[in-house]
C-alpha atoms as a PDB file:
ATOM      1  CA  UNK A   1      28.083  21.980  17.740  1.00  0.00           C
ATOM      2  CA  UNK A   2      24.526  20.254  17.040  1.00  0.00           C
ATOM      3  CA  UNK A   3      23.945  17.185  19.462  1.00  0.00           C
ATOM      4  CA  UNK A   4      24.702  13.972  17.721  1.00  0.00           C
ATOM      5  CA  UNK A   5      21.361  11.322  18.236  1.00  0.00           C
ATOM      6  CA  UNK A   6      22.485   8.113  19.066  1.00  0.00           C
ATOM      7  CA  UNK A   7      21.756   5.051  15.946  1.00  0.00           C
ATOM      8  CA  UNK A   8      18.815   3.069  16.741  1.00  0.00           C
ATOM      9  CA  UNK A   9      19.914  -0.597  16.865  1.00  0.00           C
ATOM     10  CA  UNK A  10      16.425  -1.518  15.782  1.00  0.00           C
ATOM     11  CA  UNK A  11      16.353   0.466  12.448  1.00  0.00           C
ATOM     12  CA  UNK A  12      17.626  -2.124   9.952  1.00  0.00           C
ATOM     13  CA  UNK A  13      15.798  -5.264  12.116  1.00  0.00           C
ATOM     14  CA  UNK A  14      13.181  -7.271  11.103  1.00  0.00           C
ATOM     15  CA  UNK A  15      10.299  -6.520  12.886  1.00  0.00           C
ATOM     16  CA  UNK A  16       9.778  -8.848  15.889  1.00  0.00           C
ATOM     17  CA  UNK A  17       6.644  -8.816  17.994  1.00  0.00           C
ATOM     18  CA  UNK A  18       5.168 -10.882  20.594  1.00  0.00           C
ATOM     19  CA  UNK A  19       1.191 -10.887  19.879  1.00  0.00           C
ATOM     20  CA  UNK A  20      -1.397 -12.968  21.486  1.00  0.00           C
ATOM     21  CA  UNK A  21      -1.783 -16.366  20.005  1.00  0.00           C
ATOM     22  CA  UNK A  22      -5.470 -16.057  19.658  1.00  0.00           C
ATOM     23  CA  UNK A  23      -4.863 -13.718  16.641  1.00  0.00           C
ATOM     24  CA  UNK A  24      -2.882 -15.510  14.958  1.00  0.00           C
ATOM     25  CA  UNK A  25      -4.657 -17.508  12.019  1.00  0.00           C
ATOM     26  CA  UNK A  26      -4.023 -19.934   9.709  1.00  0.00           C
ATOM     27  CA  UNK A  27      -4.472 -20.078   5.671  1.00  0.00           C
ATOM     28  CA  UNK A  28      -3.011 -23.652   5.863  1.00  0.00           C
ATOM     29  CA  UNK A  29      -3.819 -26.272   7.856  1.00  0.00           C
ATOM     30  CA  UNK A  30      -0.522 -27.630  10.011  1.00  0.00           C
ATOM     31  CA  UNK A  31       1.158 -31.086   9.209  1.00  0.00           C
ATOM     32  CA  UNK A  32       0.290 -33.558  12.545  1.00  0.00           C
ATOM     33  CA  UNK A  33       3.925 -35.069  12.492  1.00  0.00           C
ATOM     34  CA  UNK A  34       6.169 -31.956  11.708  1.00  0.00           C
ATOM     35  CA  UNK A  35       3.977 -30.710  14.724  1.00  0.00           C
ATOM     36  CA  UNK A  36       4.712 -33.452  16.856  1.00  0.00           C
ATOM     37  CA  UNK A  37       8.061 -33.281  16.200  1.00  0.00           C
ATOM     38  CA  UNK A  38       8.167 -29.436  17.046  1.00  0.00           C
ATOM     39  CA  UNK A  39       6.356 -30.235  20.240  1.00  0.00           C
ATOM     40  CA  UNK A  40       8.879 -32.428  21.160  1.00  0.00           C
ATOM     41  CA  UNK A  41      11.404 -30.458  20.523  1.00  0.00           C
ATOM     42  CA  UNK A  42      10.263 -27.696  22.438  1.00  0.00           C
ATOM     43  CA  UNK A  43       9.318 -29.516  25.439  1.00  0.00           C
ATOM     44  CA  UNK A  44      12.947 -30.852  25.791  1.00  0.00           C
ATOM     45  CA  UNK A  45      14.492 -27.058  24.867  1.00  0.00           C
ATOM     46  CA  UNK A  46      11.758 -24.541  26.400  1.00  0.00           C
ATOM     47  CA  UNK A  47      13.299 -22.236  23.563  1.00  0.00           C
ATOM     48  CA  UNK A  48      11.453 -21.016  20.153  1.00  0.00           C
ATOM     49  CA  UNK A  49      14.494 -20.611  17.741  1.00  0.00           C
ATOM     50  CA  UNK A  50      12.507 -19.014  14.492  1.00  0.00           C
ATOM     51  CA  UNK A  51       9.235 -17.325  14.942  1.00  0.00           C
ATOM     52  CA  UNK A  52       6.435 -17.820  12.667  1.00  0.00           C
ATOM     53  CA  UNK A  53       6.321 -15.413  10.099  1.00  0.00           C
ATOM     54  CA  UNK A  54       3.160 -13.142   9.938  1.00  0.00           C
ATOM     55  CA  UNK A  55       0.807 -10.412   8.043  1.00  0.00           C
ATOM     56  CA  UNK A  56      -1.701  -8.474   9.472  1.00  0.00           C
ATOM     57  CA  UNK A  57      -4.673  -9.020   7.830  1.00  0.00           C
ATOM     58  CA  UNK A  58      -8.768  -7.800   8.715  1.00  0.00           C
ATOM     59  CA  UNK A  59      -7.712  -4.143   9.073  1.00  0.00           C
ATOM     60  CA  UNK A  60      -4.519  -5.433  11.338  1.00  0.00           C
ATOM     61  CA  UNK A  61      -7.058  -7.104  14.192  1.00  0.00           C
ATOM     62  CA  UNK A  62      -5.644 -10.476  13.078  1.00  0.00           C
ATOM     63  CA  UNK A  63      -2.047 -12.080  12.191  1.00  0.00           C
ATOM     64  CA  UNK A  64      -2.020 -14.885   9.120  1.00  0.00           C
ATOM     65  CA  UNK A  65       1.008 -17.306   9.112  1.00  0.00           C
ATOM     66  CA  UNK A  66       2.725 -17.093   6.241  1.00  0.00           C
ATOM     67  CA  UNK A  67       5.366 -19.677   7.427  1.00  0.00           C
ATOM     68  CA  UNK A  68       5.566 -21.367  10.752  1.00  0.00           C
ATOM     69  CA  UNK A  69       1.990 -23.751  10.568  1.00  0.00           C
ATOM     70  CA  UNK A  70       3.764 -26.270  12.472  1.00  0.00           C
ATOM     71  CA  UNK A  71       5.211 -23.678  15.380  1.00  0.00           C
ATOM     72  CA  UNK A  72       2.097 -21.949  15.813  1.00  0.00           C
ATOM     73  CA  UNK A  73       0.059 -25.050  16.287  1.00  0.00           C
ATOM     74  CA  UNK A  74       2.921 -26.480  18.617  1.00  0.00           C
ATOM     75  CA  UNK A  75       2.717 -23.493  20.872  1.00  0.00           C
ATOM     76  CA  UNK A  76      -0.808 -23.891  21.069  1.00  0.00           C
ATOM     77  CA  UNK A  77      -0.510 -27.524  22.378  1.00  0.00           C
ATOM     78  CA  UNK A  78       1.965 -26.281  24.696  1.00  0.00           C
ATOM     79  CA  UNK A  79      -0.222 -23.796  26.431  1.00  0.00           C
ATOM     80  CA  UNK A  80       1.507 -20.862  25.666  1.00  0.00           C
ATOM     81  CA  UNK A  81      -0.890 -17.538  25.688  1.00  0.00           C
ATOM     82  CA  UNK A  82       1.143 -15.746  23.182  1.00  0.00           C
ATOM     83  CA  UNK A  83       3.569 -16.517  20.196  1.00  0.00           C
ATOM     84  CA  UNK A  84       6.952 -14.484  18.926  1.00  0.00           C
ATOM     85  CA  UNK A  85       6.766 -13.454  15.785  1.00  0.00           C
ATOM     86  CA  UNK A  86       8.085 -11.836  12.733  1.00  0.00           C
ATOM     87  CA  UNK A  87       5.337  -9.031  11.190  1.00  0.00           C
ATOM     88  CA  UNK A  88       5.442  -8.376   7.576  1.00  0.00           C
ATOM     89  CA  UNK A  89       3.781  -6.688   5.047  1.00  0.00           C
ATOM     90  CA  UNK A  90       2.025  -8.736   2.842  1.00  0.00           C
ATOM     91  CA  UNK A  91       1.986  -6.231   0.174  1.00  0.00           C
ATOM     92  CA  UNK A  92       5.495  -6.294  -0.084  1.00  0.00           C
ATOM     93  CA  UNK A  93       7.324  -7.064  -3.318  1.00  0.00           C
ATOM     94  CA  UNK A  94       9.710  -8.748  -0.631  1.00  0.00           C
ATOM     95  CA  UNK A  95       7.100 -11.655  -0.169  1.00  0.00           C
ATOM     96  CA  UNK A  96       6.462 -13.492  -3.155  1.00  0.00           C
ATOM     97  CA  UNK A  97       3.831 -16.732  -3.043  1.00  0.00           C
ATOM     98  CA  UNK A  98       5.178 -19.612  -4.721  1.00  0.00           C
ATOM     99  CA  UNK A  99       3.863 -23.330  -4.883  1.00  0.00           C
ATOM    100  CA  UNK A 100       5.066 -26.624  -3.368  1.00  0.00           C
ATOM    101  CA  UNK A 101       4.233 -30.108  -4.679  1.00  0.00           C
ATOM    102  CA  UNK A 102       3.895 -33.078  -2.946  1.00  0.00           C
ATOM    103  CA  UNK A 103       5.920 -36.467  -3.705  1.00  0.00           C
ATOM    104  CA  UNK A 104       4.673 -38.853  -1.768  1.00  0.00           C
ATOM    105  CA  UNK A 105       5.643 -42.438  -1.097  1.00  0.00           C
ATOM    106  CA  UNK A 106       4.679 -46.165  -0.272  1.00  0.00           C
ATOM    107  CA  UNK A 107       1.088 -45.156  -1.022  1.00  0.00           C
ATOM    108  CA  UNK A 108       0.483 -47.259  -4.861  1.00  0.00           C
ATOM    109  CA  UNK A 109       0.046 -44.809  -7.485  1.00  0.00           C
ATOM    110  CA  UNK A 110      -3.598 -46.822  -8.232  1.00  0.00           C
ATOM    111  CA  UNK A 111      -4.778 -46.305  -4.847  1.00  0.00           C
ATOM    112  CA  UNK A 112      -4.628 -43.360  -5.072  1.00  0.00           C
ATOM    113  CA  UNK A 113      -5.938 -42.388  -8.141  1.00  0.00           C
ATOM    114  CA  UNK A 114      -8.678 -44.456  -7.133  1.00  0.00           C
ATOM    115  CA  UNK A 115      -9.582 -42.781  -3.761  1.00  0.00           C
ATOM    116  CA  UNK A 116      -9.433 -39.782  -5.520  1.00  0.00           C
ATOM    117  CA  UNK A 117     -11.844 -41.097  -8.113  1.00  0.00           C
ATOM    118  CA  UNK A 118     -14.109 -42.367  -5.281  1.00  0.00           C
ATOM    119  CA  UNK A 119     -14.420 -38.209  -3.811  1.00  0.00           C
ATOM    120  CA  UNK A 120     -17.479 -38.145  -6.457  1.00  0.00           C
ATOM    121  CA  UNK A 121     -19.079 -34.559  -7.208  1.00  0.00           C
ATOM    122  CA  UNK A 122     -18.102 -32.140  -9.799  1.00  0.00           C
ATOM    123  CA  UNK A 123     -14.171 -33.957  -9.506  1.00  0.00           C
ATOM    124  CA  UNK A 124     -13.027 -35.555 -13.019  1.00  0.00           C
ATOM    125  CA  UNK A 125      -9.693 -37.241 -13.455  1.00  0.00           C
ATOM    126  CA  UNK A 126      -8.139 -36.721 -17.029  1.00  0.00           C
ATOM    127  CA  UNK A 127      -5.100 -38.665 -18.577  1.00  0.00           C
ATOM    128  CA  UNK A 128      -2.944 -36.592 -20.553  1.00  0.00           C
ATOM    129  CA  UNK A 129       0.935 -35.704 -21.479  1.00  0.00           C
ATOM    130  CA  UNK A 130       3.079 -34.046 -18.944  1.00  0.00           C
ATOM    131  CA  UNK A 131       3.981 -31.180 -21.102  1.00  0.00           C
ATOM    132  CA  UNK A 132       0.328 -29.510 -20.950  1.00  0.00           C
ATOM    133  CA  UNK A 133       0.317 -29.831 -17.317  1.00  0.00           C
ATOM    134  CA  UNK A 134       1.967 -27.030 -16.265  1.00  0.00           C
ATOM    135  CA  UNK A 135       0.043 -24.777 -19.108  1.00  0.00           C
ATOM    136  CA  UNK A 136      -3.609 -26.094 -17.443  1.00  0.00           C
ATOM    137  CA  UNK A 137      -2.002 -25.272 -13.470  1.00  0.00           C
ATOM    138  CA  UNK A 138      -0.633 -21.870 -14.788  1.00  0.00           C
ATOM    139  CA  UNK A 139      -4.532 -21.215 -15.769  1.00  0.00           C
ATOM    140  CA  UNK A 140      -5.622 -22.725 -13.721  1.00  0.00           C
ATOM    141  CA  UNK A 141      -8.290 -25.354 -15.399  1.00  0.00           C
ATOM    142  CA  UNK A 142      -7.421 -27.869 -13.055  1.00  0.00           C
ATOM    143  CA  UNK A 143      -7.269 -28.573  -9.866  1.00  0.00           C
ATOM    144  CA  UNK A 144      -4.256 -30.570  -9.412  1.00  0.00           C
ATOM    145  CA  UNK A 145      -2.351 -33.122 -11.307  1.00  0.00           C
ATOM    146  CA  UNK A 146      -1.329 -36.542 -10.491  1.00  0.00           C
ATOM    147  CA  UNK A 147       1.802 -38.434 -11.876  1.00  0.00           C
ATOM    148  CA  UNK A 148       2.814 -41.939 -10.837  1.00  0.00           C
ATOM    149  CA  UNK A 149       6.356 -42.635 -10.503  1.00  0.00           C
ATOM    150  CA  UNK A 150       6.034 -46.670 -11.979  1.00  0.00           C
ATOM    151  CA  UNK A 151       4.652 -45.789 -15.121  1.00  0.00           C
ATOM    152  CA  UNK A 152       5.053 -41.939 -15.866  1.00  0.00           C
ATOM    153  CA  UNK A 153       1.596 -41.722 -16.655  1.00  0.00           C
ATOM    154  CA  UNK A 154      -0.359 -38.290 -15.336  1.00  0.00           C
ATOM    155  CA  UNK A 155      -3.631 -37.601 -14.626  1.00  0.00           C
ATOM    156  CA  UNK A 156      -5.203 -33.906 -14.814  1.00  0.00           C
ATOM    157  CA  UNK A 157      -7.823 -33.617 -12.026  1.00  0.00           C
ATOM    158  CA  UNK A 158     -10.792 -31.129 -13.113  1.00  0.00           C
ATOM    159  CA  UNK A 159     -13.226 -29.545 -10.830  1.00  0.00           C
ATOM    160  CA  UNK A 160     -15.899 -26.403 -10.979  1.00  0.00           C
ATOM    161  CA  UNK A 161     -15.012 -22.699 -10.942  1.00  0.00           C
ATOM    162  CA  UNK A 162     -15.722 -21.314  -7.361  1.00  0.00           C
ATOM    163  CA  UNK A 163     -12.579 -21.296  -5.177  1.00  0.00           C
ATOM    164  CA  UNK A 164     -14.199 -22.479  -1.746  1.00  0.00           C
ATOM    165  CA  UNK A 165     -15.521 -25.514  -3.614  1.00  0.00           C
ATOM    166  CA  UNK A 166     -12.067 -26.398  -5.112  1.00  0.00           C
ATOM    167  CA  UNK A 167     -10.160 -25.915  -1.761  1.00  0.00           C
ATOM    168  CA  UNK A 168     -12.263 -27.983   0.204  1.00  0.00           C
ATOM    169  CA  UNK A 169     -11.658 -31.156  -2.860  1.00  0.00           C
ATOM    170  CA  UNK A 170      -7.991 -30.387  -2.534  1.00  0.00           C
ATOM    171  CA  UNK A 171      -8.161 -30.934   1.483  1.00  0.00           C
ATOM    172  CA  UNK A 172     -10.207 -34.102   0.647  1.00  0.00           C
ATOM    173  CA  UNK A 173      -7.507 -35.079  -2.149  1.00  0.00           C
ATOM    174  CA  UNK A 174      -4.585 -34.685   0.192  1.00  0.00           C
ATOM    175  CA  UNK A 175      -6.373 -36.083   3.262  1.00  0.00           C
ATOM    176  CA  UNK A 176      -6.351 -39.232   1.472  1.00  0.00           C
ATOM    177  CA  UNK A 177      -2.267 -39.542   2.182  1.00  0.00           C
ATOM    178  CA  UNK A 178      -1.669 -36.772   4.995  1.00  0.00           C
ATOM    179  CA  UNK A 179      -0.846 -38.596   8.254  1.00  0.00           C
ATOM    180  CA  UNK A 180      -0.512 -41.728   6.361  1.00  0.00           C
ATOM    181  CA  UNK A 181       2.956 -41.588   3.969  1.00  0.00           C
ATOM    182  CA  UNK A 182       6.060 -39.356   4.110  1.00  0.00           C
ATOM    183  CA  UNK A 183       5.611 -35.931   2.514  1.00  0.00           C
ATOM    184  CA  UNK A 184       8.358 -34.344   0.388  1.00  0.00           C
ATOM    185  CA  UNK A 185       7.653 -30.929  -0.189  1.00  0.00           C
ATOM    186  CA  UNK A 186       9.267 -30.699  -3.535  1.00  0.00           C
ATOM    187  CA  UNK A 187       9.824 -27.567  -6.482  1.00  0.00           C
ATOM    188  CA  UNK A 188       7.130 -27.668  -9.455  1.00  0.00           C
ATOM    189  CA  UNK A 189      10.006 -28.517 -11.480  1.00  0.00           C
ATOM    190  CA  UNK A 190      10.284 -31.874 -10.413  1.00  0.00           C
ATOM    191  CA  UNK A 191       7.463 -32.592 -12.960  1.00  0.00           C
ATOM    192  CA  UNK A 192       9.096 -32.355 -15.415  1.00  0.00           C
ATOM    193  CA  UNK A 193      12.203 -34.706 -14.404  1.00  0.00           C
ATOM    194  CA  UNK A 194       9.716 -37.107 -12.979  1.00  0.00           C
ATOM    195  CA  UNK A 195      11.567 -40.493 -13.836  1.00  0.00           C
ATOM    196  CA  UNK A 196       9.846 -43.436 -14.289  1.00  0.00           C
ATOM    197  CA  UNK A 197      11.461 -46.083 -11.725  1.00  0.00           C
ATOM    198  CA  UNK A 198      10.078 -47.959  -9.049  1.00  0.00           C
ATOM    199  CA  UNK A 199      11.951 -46.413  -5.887  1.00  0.00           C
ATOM    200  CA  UNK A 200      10.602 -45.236  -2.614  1.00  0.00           C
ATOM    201  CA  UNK A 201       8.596 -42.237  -4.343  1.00  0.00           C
ATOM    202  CA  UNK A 202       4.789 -43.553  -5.621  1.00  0.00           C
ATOM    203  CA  UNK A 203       3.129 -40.609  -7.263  1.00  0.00           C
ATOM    204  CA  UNK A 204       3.994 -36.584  -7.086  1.00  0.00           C
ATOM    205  CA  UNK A 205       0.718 -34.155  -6.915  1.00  0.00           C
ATOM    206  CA  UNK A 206       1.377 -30.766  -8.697  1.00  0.00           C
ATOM    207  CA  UNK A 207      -0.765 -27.983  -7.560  1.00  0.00           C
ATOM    208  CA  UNK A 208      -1.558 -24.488  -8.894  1.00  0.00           C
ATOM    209  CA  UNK A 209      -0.489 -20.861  -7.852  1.00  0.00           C
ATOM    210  CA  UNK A 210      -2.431 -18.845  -6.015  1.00  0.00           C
ATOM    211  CA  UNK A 211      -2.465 -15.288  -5.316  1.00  0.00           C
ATOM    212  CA  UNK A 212      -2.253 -13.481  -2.483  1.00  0.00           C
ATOM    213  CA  UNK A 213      -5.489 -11.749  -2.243  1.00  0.00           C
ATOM    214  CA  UNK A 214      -7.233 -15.175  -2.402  1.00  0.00           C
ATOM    215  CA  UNK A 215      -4.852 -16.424   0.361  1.00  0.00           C
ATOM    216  CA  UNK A 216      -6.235 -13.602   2.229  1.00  0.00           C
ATOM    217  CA  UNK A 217      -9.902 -14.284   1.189  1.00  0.00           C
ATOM    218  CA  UNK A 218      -9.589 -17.961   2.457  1.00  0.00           C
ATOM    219  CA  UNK A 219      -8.399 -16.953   5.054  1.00  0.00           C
ATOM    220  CA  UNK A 220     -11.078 -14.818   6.512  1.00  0.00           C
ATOM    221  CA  UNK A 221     -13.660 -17.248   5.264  1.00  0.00           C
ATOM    222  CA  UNK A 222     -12.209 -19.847   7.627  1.00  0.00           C
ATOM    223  CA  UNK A 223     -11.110 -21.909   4.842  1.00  0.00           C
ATOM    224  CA  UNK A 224      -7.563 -23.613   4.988  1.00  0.00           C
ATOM    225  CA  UNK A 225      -5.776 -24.831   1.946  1.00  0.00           C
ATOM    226  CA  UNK A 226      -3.815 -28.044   2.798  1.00  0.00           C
ATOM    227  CA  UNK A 227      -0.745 -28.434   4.604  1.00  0.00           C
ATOM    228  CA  UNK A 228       2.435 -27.823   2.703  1.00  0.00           C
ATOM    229  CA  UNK A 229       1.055 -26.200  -1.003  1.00  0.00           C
ATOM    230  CA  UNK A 230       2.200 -22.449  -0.017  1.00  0.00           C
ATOM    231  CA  UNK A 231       5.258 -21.406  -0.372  1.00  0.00           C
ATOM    232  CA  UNK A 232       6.282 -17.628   1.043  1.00  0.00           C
ATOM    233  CA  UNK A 233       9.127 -17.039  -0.010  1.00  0.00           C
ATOM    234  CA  UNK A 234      10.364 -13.878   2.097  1.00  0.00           C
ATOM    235  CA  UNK A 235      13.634 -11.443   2.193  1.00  0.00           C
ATOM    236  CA  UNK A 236      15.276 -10.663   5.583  1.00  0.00           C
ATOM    237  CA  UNK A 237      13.958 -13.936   7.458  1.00  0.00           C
ATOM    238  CA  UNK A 238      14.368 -13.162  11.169  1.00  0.00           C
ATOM    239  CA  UNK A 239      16.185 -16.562  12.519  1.00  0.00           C
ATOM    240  CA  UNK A 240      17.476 -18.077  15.616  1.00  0.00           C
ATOM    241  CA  UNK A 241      15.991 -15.518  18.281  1.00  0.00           C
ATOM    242  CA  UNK A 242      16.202 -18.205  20.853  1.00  0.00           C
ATOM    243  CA  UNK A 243      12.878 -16.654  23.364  1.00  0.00           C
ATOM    244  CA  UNK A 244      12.437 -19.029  26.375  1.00  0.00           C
ATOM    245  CA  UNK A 245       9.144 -20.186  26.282  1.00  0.00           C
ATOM    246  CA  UNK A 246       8.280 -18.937  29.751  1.00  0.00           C
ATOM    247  CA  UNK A 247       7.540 -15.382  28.412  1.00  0.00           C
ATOM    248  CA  UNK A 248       5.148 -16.703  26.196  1.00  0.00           C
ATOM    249  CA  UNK A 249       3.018 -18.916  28.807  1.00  0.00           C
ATOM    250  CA  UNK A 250       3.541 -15.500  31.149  1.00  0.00           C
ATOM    251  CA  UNK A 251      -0.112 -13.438  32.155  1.00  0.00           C
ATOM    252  CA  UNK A 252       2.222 -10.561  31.796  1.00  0.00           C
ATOM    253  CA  UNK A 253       0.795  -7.716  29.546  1.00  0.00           C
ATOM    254  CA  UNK A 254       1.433  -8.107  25.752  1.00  0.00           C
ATOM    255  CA  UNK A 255       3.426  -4.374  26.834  1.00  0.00           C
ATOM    256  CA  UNK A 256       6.174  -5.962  29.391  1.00  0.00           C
ATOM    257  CA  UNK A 257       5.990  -8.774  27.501  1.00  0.00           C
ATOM    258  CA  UNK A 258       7.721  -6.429  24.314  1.00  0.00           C
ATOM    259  CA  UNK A 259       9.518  -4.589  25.996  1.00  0.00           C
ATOM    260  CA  UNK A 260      11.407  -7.253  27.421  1.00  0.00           C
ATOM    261  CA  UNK A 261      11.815  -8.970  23.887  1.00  0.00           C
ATOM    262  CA  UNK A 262      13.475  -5.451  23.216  1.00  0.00           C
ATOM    263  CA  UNK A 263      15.848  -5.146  25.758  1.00  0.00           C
ATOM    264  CA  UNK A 264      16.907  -9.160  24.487  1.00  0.00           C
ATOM    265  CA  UNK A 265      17.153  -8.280  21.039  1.00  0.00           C
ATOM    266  CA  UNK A 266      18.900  -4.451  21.785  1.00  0.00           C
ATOM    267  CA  UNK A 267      21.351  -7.111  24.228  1.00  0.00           C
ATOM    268  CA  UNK A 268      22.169  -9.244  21.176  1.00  0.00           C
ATOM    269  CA  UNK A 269      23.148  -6.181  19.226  1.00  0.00           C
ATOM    270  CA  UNK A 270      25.382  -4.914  21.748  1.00  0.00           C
ATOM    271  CA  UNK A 271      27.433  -7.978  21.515  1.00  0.00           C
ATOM    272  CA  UNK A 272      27.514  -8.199  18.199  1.00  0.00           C
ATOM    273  CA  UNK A 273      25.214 -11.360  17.451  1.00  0.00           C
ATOM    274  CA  UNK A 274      23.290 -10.430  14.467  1.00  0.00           C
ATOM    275  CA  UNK A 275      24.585 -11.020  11.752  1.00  0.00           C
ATOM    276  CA  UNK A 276      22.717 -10.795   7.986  1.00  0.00           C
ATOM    277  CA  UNK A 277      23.664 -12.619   5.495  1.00  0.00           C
ATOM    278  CA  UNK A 278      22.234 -12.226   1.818  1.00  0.00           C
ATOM    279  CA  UNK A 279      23.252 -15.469   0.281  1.00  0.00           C
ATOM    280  CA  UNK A 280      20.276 -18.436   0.627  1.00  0.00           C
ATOM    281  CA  UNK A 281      21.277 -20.536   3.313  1.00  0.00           C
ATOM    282  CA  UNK A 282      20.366 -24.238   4.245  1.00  0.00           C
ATOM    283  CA  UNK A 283      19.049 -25.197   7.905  1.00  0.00           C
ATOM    284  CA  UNK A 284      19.769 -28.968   8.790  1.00  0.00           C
ATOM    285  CA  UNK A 285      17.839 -28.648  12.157  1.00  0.00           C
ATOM    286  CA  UNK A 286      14.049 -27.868  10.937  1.00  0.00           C
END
């Protein structure tokens, strides 16, 4: 009778890694008060729930956050050596790179729009009808666009052709609120519903899409596109791991370090704790 192998609990996991911080790189820059938060929330837990999700990028020498900004910094602050993660492949038809827009509020629509005039250089601002906006994003011929909840009115901004150059306006467009008002990381459909009221919301900023080799390209130029404008959107998200934060700030070898986060996560499977589920599901504690 042929010998029967034994399943591997690991074969239909995500794949979860612990990998030394200083690899890990950002193509966004992290948002200072969802940090904070994080921070906070760690120092009073001493538990990461949800690692950062991550690609190998550079030939696999570094790791680039698709989502988890705000952890990654936070563990930095914290001191820790190393950061849990979850590895994917970039490549994947299972990661798809979406956009976010930003509504913003108790910042006037004007002031805005004139900060944004005051940036100068090769940036032009450009009234026109919400219904060519999206067209102009989807080709993008402009940089962002700018609508202003009081009187419905949006404003196209223009800029030149090379990528770096156009990055580095939007971090000087966004800068201008960042750290100031609330952020609401809202669908590029909500420019198109875009009421015009005079409630808490003051303008929303609709950016473009871009792809992911030019994610990739920023990256390893050491160029960061603002906080909160990517959107990974990412099948079989590895959730509530629950590592004590001790293993990270450990000198122990990335090697013992892995294979006790395999022994933890082999533990959970023996009693039955993962669980997958396919439907979308809401988390009221991020």
């Amino acid at each position: 009778m042929p010998t029967r192998t034994a399943p591997d609990p690991f074969e239909n996991l995500p794949h979860i890694e612990i990998v030394h911080l200083k690899d890990v790189v950002l193509h966004e820059d992290h948002d200072e008060r969802r940090a904070e938060r994080i921070v906070a929330r760690l120092k009073d837990e001493e538990i990461l729930r949800n690692p950062p999700v991550v690609a190998p990028i550079d030939g696999g020498r570094k790791y680039m956050v698709l989502d988890g900004a705000n952890r990654t910094t936070a563990l930095r602050l914290l001191g820790c050596r190393d950061a849990l993660v979850q590895v994917v492949d970039y490549a994947s038809p299972d990661v798809v790179l979406d956009t976010w827009d930003h509504l913003i509020a108790e910042m006037p629509g004007k002031h805005l729009l004139d900060q944004v005039r005051d940036i100068g250089g090769d940036l032009r601002l450009v009234e026109m009808t919400v219904d060519k906006i999206d067209d102009l994003l989807a080709r993008r011929e402009i940089l962002c666009a700018i609508t202003t909840t009081g009187d419905g009115r949006t404003w196209a901004v223009r800029q030149g052709p090379d990528l770096r150059s156009q990055v580095l306006y939007l971090n000087r467009i966004v800068a201008i609120y960042r750290g100031k008002v609330e952020i609401y990381r809202v669908d590029a459909e909500h420019i198109r519903n875009l009421a015009r009221d005079d409630r808490r919301p003051t303008a929303l900023i609709a950016f473009p899409r871009y792809t992911k080799e030019e994610v990739v390209s920023l990256t390893l130029a050491d160029v960061k596109l603002p906080a909160g404008i990517t959107r990974h959107l990412i099948g079989g998200r590895a959730l509530r791991i629950n590592l004590g934060l001790e293993l990270l700030r450990s000198d122990m070898s990335l090697k013992s370090k892995n294979l006790q986060l395999r022994d933890i996560i082999r533990q959970k499977v023996l009693d039955r704790k993962v669980r997958f589920y396919r439907e979308p599901t809401f988390l009221f504690d991020e």
